[in-house]
Protein backbone atom coordinates (compact mmCIF):
# COMPACT_ATOMS: atom_id res chain seq x y z
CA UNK A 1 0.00 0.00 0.00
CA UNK A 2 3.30 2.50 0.71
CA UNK A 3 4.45 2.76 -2.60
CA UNK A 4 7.92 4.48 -3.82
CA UNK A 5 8.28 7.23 -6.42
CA UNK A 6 7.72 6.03 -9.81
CA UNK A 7 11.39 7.26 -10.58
CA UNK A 8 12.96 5.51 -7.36
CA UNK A 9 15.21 2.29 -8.05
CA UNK A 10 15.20 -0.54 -5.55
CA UNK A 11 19.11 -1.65 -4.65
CA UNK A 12 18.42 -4.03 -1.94
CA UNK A 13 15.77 -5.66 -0.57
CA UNK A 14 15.15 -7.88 2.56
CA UNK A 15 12.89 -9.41 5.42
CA UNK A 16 12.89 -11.55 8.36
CA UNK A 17 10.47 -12.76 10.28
CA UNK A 18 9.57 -15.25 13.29
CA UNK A 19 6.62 -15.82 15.20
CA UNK A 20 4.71 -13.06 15.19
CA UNK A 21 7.14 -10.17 13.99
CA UNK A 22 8.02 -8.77 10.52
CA UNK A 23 10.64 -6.61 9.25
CA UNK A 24 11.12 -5.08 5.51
CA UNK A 25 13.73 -2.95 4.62
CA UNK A 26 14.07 -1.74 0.98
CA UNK A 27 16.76 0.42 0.03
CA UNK A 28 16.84 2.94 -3.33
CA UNK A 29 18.70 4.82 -5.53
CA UNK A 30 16.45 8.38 -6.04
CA UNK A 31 17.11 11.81 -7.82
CA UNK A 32 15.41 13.41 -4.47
CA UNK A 33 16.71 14.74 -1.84
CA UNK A 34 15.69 14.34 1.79
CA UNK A 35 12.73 16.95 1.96
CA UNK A 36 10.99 15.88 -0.56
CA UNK A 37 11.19 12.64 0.22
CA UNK A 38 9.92 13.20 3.47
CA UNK A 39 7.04 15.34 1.44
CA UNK A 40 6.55 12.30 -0.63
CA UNK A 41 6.53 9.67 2.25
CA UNK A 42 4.14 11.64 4.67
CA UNK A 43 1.23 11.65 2.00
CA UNK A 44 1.93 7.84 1.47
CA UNK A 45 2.37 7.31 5.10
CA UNK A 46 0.07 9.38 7.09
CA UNK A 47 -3.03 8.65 4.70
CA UNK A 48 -2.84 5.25 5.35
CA UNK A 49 -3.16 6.47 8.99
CA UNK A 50 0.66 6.21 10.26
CA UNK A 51 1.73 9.34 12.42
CA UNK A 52 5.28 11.05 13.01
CA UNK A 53 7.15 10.30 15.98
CA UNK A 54 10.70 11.82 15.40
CA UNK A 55 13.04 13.08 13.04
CA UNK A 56 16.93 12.70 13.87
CA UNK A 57 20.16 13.73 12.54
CA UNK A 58 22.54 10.71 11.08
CA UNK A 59 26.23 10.86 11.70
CA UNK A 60 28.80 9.29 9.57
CA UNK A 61 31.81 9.03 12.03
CA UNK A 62 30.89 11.59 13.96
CA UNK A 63 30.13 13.57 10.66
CA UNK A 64 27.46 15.38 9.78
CA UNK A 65 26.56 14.37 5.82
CA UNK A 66 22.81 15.37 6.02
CA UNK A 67 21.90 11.90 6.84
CA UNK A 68 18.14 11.78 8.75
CA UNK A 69 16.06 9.50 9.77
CA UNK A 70 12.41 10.12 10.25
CA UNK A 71 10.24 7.52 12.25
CA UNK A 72 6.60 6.72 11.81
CA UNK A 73 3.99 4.62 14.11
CA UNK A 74 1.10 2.90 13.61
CA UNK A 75 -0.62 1.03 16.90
CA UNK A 76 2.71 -0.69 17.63
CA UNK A 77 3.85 -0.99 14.19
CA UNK A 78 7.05 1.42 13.42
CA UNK A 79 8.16 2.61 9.73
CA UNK A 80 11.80 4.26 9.52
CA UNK A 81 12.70 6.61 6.47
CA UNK A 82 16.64 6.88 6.55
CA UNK A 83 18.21 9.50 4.25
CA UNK A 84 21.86 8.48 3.69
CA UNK A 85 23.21 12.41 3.39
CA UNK A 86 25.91 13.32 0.73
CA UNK A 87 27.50 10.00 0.56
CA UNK A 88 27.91 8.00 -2.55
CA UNK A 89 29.84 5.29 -0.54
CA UNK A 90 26.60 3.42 0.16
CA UNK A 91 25.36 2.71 -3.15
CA UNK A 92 21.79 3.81 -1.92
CA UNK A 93 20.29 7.09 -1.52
CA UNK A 94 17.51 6.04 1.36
CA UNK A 95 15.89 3.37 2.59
CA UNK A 96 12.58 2.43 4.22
CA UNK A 97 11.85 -0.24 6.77
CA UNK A 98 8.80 -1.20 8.32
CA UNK A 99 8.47 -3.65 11.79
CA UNK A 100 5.28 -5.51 12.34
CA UNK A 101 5.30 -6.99 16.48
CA UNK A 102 8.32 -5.62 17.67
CA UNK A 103 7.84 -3.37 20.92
CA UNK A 104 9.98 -0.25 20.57
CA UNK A 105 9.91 3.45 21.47
């Protein structure tokens, strides 16, 4: 139902599960950067009825490359936007990850 930009290319993909929790992760190569793919993801997310919990900074090292992750929660399900900043090291501009069962704050 959380689809990516039509332009977005998936890199990676992956998901594990055991009884009774889920996790997806998806990573992708995109021409945007991270505001409007926050833009992009709130529509997708919070009309399907997922709110915003956070937003925080990502350090490379102990640098700052404009890498942020923004965090989303539904009941006790969590989805995780994580921009990767100016790096090209990582093959992957951001990726999204959603947990199904998992207890977290």
């Amino acid at each position: 139902m959380i689809s990516a930009p039509a332009s977005d290319v998936v890199v990676e993909q992956s998901s594990t599960h055991k009884s009774g929790q889920v996790v997806v992760d998806r990573e992708y190569k995109s021409g945007l950067n991270y505001l409007q793919l926050r833009a992009y993801y709130d529509v997708q997310l919070l009309g399907h009825g997922w709110t915003l919990e956070k937003e925080t900074p990502i350090r490379d090292w102990g640098t700052d490359l404009g890498g942020r992750s923004a965090y989303y929660k539904k009941d006790d399900d969590i989805a995780s936007l994580q921009y990767s900043g100016d790096t090209e090291g990582y093959g992957w501009t951001y990726a999204i990850s959603f947990s199904w069962g998992l207890r977290g704050d």
